[in-house]
PDB file of N, CA and C in Angstrom:
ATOM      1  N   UNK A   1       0.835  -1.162   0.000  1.00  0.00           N
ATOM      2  CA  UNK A   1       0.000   0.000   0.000  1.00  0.00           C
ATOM      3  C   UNK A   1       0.890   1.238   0.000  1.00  0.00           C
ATOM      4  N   UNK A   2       0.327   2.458  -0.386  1.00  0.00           N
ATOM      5  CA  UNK A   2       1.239   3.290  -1.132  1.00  0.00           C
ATOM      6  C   UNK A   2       0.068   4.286  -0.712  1.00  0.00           C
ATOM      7  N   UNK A   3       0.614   5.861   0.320  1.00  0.00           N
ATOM      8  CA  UNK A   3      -0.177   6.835   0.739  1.00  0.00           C
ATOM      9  C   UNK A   3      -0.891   7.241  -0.964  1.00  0.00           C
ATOM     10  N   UNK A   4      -1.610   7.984  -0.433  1.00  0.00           N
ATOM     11  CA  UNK A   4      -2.632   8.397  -2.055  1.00  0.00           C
ATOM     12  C   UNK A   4      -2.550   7.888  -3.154  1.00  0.00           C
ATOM     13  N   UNK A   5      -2.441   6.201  -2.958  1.00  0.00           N
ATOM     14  CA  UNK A   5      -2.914   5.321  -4.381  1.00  0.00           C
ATOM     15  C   UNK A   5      -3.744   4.436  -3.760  1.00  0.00           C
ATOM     16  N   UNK A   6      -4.685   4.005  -4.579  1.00  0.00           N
ATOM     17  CA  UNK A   6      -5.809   3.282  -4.365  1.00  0.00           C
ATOM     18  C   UNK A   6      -5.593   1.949  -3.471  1.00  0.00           C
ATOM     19  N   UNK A   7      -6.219   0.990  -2.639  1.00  0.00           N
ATOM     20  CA  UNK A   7      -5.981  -0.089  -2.154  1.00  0.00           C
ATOM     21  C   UNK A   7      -6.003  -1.067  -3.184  1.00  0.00           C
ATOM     22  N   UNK A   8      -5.354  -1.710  -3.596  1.00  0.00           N
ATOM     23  CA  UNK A   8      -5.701  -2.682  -4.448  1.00  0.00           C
ATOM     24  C   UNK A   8      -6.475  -4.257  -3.873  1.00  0.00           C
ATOM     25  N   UNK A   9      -7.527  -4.304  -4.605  1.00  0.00           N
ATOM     26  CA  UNK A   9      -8.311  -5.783  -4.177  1.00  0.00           C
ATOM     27  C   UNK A   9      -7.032  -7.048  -3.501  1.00  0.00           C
ATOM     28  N   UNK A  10      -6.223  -7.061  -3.899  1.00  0.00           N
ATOM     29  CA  UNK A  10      -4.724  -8.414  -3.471  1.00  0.00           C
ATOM     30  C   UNK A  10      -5.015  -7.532  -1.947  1.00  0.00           C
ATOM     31  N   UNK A  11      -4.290  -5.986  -2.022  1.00  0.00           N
ATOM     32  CA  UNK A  11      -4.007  -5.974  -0.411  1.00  0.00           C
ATOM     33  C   UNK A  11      -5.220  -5.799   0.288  1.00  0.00           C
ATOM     34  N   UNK A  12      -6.146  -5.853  -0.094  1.00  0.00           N
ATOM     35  CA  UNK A  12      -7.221  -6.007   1.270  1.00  0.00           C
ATOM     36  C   UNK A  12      -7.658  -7.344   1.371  1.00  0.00           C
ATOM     37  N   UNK A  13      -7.223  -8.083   0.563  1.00  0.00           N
ATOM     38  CA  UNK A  13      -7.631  -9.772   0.785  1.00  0.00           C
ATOM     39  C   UNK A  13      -6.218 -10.134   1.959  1.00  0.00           C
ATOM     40  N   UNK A  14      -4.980  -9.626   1.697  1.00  0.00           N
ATOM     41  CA  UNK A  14      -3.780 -10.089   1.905  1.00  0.00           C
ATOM     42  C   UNK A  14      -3.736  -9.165   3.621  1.00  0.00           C
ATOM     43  N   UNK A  15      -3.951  -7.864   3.949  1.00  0.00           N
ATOM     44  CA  UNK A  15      -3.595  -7.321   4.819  1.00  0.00           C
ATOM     45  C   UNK A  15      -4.146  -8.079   6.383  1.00  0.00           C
ATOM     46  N   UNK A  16      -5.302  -8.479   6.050  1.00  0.00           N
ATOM     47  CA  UNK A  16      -5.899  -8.890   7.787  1.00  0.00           C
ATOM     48  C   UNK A  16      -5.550 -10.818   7.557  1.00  0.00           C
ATOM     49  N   UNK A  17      -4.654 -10.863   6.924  1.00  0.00           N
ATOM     50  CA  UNK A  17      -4.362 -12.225   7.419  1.00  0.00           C
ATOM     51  C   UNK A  17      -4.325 -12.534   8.534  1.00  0.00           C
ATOM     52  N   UNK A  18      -3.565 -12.377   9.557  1.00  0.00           N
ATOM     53  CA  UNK A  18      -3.385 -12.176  10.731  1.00  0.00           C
ATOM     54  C   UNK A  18      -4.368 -12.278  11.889  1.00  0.00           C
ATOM     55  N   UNK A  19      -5.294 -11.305  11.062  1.00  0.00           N
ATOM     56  CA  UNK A  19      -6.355 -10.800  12.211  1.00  0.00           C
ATOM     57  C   UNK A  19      -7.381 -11.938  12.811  1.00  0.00           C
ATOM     58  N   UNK A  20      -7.543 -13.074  11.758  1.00  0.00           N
ATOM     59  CA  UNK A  20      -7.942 -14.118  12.481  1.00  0.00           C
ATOM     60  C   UNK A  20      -7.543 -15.208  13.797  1.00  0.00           C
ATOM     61  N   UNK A  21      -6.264 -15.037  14.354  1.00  0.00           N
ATOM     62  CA  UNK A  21      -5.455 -15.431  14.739  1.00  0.00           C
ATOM     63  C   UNK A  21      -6.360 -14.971  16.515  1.00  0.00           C
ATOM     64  N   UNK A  22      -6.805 -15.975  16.911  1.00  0.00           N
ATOM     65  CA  UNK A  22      -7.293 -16.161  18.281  1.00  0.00           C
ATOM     66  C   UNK A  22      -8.510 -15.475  17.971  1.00  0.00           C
ATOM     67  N   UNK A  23      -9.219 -15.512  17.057  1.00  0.00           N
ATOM     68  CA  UNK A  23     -10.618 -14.453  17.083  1.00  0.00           C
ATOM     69  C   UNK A  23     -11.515 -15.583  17.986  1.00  0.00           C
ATOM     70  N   UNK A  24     -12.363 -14.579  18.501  1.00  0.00           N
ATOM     71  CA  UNK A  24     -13.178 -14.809  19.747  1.00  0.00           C
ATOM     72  C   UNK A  24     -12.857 -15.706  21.277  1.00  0.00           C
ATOM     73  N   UNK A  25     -11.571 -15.628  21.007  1.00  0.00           N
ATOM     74  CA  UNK A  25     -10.979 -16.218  22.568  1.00  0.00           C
ATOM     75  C   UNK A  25     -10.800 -15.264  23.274  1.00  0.00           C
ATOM     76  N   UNK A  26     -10.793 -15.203  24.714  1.00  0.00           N
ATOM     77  CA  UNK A  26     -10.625 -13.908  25.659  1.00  0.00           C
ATOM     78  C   UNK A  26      -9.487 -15.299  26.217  1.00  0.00           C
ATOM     79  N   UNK A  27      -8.239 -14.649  26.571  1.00  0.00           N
ATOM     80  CA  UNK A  27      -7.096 -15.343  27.231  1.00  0.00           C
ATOM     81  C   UNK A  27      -6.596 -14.323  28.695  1.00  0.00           C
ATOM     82  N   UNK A  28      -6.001 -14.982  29.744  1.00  0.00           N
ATOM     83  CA  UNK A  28      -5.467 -14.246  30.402  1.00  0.00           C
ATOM     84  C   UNK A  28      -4.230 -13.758  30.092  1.00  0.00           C
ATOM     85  N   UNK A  29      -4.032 -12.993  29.911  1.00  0.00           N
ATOM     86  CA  UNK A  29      -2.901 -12.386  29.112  1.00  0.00           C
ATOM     87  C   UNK A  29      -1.537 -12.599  30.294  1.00  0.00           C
ATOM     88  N   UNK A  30      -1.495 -12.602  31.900  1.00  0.00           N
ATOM     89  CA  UNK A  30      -0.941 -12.841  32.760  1.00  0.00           C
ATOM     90  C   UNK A  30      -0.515 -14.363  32.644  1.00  0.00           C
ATOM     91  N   UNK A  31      -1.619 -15.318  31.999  1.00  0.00           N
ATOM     92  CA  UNK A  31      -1.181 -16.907  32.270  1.00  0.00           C
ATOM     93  C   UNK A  31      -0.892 -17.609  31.128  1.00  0.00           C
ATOM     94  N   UNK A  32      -1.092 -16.807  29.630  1.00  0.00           N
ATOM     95  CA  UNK A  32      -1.313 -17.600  28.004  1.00  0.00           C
ATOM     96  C   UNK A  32      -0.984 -16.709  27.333  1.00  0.00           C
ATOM     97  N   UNK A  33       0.057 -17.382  26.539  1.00  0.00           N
ATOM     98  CA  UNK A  33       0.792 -16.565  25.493  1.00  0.00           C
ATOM     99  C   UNK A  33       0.624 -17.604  24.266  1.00  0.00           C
ATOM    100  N   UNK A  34       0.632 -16.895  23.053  1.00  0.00           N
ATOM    101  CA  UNK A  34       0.367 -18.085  22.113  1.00  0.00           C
ATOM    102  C   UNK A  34       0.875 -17.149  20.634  1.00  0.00           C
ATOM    103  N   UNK A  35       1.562 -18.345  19.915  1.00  0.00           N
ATOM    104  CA  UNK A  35       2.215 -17.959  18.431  1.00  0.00           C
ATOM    105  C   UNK A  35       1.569 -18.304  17.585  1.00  0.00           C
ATOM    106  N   UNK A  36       1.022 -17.996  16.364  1.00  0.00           N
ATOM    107  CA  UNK A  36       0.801 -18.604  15.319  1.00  0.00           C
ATOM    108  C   UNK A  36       1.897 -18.654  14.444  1.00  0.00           C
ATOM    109  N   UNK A  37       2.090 -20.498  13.782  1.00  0.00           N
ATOM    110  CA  UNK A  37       3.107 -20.677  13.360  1.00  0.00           C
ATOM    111  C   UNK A  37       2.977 -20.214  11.789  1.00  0.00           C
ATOM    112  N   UNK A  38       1.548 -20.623  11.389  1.00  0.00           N
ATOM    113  CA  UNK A  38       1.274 -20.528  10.072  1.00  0.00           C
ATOM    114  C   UNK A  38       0.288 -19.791  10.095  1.00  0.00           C
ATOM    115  N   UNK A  39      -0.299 -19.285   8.316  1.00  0.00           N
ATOM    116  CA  UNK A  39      -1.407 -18.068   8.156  1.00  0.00           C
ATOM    117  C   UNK A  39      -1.177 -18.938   6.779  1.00  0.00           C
ATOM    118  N   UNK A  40      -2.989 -19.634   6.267  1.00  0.00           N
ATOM    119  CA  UNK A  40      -3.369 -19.613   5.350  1.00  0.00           C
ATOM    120  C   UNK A  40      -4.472 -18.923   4.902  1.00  0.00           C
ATOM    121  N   UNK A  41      -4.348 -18.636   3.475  1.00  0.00           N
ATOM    122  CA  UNK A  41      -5.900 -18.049   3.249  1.00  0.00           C
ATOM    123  C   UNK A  41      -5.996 -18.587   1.491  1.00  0.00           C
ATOM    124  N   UNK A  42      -7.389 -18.957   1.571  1.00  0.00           N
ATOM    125  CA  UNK A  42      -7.792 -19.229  -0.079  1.00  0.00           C
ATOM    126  C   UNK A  42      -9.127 -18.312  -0.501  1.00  0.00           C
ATOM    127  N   UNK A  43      -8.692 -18.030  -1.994  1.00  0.00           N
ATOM    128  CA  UNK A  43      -9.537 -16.875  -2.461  1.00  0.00           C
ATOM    129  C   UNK A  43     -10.373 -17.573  -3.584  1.00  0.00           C
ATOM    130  N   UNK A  44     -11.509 -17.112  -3.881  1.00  0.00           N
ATOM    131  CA  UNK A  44     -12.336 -18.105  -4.745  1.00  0.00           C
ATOM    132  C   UNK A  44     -12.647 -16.711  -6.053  1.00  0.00           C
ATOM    133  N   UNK A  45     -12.093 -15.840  -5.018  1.00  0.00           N
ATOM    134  CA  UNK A  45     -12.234 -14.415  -6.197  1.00  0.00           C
ATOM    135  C   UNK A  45     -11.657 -12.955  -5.450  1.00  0.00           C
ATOM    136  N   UNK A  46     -11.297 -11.980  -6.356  1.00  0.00           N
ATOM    137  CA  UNK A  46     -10.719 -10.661  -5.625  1.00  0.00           C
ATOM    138  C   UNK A  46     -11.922 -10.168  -5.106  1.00  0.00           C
ATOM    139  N   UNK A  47     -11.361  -9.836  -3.609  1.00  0.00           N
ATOM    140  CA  UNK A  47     -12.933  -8.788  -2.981  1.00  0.00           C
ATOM    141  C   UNK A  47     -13.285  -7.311  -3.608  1.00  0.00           C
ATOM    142  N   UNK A  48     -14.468  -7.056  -3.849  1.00  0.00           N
ATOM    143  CA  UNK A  48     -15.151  -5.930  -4.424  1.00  0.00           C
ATOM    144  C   UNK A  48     -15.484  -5.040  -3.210  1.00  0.00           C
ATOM    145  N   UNK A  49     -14.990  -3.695  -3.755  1.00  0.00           N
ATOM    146  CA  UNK A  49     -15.638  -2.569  -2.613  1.00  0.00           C
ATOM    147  C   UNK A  49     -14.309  -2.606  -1.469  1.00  0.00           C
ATOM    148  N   UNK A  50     -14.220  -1.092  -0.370  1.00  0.00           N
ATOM    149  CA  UNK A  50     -13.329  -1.276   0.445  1.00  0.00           C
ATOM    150  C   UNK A  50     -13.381  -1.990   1.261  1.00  0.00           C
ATOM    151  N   UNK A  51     -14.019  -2.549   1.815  1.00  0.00           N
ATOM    152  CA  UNK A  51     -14.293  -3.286   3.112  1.00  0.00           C
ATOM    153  C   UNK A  51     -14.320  -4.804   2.765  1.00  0.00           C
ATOM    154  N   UNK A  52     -13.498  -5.090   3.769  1.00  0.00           N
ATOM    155  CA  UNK A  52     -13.634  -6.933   3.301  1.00  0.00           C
ATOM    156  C   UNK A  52     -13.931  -7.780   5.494  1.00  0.00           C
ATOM    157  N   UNK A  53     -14.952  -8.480   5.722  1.00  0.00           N
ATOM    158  CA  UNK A  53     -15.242  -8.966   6.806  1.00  0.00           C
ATOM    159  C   UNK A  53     -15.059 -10.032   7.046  1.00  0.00           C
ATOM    160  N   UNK A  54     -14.552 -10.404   8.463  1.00  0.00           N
ATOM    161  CA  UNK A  54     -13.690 -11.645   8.979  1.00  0.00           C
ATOM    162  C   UNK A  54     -14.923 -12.402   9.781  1.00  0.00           C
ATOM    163  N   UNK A  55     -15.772 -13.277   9.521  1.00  0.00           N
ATOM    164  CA  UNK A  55     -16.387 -13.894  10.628  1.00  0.00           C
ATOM    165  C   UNK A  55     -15.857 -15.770  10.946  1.00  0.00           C
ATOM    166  N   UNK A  56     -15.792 -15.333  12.033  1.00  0.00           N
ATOM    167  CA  UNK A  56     -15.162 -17.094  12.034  1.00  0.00           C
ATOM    168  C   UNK A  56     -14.642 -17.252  14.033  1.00  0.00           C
ATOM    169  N   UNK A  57     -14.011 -18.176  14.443  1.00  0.00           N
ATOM    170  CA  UNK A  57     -14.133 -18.518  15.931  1.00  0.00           C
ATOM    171  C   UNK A  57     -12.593 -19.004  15.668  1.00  0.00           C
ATOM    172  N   UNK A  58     -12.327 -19.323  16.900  1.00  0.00           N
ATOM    173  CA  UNK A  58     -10.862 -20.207  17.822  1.00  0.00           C
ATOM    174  C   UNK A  58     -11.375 -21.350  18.287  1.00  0.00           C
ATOM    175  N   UNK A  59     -11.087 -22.888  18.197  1.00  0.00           N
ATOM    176  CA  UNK A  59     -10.685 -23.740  18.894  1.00  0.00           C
ATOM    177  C   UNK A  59      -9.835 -24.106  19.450  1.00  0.00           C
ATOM    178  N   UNK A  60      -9.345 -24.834  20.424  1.00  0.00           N
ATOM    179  CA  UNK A  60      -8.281 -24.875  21.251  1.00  0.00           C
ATOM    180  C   UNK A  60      -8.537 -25.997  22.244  1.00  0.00           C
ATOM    181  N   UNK A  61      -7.218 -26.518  22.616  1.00  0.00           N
ATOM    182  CA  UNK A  61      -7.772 -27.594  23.190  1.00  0.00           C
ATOM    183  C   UNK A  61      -6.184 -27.410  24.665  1.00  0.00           C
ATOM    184  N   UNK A  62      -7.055 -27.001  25.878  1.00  0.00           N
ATOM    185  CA  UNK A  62      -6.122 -26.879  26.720  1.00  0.00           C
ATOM    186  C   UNK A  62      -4.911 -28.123  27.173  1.00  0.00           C
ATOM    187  N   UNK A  63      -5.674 -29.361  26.739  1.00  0.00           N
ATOM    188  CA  UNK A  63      -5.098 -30.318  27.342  1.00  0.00           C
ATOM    189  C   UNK A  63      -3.401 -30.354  26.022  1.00  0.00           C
ATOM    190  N   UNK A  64      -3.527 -30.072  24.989  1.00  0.00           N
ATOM    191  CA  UNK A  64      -1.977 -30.310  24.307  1.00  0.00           C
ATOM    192  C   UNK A  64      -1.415 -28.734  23.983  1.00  0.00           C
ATOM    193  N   UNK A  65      -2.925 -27.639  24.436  1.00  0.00           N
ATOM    194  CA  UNK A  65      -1.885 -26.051  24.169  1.00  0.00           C
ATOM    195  C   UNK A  65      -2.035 -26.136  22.681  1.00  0.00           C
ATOM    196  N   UNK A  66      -2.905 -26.584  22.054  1.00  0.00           N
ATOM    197  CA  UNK A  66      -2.412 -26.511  20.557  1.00  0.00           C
ATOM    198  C   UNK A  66      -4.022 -25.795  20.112  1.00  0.00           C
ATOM    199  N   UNK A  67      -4.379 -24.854  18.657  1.00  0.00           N
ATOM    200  CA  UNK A  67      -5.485 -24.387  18.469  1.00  0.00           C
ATOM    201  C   UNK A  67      -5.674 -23.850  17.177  1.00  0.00           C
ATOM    202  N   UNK A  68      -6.832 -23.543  16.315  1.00  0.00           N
ATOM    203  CA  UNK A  68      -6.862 -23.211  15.196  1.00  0.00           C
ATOM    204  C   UNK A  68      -7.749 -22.492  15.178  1.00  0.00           C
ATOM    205  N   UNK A  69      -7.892 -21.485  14.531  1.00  0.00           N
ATOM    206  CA  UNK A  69      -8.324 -19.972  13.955  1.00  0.00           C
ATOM    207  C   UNK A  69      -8.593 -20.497  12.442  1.00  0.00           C
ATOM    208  N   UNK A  70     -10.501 -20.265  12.633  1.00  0.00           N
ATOM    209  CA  UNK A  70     -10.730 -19.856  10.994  1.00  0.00           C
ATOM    210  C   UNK A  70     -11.743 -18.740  10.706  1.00  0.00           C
ATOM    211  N   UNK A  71     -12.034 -17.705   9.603  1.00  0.00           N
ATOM    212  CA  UNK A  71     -12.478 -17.567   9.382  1.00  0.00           C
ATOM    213  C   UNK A  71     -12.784 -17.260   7.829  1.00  0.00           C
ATOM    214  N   UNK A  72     -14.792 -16.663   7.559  1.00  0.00           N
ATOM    215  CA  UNK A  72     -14.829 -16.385   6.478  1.00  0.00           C
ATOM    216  C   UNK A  72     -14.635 -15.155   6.204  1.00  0.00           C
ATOM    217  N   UNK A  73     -14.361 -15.017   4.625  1.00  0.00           N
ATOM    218  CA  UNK A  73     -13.700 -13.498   4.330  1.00  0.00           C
ATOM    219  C   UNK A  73     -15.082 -13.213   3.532  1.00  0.00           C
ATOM    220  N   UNK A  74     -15.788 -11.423   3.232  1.00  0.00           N
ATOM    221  CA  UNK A  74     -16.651 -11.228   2.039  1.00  0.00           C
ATOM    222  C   UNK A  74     -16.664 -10.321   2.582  1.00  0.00           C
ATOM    223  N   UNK A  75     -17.382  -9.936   1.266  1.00  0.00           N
ATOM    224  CA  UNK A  75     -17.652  -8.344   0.928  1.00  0.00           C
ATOM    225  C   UNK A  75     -18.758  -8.096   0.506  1.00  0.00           C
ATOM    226  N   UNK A  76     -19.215  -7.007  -0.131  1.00  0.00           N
ATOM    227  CA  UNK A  76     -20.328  -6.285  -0.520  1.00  0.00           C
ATOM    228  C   UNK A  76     -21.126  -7.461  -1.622  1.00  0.00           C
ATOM    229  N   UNK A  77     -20.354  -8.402  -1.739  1.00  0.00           N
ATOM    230  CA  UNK A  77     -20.782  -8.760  -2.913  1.00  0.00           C
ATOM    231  C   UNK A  77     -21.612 -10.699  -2.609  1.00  0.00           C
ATOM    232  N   UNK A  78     -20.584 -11.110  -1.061  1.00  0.00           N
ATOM    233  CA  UNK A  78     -20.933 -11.896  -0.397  1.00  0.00           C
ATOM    234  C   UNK A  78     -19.116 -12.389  -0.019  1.00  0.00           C
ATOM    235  N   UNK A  79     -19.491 -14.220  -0.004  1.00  0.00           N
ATOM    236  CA  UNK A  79     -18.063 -14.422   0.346  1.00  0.00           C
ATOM    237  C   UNK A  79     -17.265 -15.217  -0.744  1.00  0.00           C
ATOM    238  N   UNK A  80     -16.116 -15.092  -0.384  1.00  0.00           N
ATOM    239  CA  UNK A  80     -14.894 -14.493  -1.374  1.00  0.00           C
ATOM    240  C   UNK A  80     -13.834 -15.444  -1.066  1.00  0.00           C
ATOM    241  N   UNK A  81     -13.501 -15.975   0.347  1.00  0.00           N
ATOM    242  CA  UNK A  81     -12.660 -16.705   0.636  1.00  0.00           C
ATOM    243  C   UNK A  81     -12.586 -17.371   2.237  1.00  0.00           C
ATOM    244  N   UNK A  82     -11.575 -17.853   2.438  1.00  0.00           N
ATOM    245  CA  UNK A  82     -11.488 -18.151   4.082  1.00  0.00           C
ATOM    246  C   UNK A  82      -9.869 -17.927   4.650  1.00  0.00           C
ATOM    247  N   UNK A  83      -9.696 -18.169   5.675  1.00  0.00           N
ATOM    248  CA  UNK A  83      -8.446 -18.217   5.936  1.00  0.00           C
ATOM    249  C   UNK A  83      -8.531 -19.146   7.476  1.00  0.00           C
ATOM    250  N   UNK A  84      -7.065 -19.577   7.998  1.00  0.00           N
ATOM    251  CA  UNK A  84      -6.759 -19.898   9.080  1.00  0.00           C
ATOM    252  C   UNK A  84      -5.679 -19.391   9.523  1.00  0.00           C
ATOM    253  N   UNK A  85      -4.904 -20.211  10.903  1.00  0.00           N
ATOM    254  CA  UNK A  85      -4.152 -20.213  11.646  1.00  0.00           C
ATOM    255  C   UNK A  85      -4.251 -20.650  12.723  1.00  0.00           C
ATOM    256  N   UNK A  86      -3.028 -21.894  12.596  1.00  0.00           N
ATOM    257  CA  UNK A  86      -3.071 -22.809  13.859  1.00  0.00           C
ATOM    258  C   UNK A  86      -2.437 -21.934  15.263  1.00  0.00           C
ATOM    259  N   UNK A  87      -3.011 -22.377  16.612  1.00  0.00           N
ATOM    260  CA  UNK A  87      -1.584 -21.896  18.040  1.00  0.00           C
ATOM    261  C   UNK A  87      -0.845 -22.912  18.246  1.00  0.00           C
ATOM    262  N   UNK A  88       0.085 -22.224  18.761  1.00  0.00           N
ATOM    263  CA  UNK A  88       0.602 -23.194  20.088  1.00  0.00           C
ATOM    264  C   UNK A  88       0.591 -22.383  21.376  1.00  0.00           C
ATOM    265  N   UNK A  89       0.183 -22.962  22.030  1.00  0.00           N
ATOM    266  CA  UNK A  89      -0.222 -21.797  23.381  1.00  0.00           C
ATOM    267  C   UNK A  89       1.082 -22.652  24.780  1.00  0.00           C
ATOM    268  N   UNK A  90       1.220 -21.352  25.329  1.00  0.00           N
ATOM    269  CA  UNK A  90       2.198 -21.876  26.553  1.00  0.00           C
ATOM    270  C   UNK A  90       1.332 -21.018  27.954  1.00  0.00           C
ATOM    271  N   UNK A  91       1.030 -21.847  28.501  1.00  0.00           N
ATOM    272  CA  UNK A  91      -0.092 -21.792  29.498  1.00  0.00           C
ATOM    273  C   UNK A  91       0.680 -21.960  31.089  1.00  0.00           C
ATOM    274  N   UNK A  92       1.014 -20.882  31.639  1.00  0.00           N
ATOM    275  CA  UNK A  92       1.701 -20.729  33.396  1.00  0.00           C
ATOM    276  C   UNK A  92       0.624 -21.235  33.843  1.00  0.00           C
ATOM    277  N   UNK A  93       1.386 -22.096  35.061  1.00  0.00           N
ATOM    278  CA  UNK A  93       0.185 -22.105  35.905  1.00  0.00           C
ATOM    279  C   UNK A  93       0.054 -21.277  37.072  1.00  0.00           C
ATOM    280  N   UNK A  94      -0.589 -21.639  38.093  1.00  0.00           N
ATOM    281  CA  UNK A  94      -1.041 -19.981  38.989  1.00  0.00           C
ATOM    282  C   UNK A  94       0.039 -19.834  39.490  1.00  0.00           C
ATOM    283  N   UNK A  95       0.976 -20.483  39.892  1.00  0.00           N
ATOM    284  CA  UNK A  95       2.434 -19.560  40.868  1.00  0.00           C
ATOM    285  C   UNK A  95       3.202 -19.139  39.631  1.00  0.00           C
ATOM    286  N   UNK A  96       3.203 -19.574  38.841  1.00  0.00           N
ATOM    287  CA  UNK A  96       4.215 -18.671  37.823  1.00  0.00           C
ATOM    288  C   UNK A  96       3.516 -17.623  37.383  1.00  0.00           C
ATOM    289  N   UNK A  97       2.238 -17.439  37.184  1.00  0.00           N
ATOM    290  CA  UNK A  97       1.658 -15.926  37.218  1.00  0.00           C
ATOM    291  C   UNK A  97       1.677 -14.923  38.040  1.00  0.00           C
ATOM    292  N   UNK A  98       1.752 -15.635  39.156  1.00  0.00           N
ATOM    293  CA  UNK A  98       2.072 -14.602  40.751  1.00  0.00           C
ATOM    294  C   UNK A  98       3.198 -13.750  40.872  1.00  0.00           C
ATOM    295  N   UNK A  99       4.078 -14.671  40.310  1.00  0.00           N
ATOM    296  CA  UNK A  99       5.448 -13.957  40.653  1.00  0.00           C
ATOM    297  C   UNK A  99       6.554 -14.248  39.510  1.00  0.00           C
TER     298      UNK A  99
END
């Protein structure tokens, strides 16, 4: 992206990769820290219009710390694509949060 040139359809499909990454988990930020190793996304077409919307959830499974992020991508026009991203979460337990 480039100040006063247009967004191009690639970077608004390409920019919120990321943003799926733990959507709708609330974590204690004091006890869970977590990486995503990978970021996929597949496009079935370029999104139309500025706005492109992420709906999708987190699974996770406390017992191995491990979790995946998906959601759907669309626009004005409907949907367009999906994306993911797996965690690995490293989870303190309560005395290592204390101190």
């Amino acid at each position: 992206m480039v100040a006063g040139k247009p967004v191009r359809a690639a970077s608004r499909a390409a920019a919120p990769l990321d943003l799926v990454n733990m959507m709708g988990v609330r974590l204690d930020k004091r006890r869970v820290t977590s990486i995503n190793p990978d970021v996929t996304g597949h496009l079935c077409r370029a999104p139309i219009g500025e706005w492109v919307a992420l709906t999708g959830h987190t699974y996770y499974s406390h017992d191995v710390a491990h979790g995946v992020s998906m959601a759907v991508m669309s626009d004005e026009a409907g949907v367009f694509g999906v994306r993911s991203t797996s965690q690995i979460l490293d989870v303190l337990d309560a005395g290592e949060a204390d101190g």
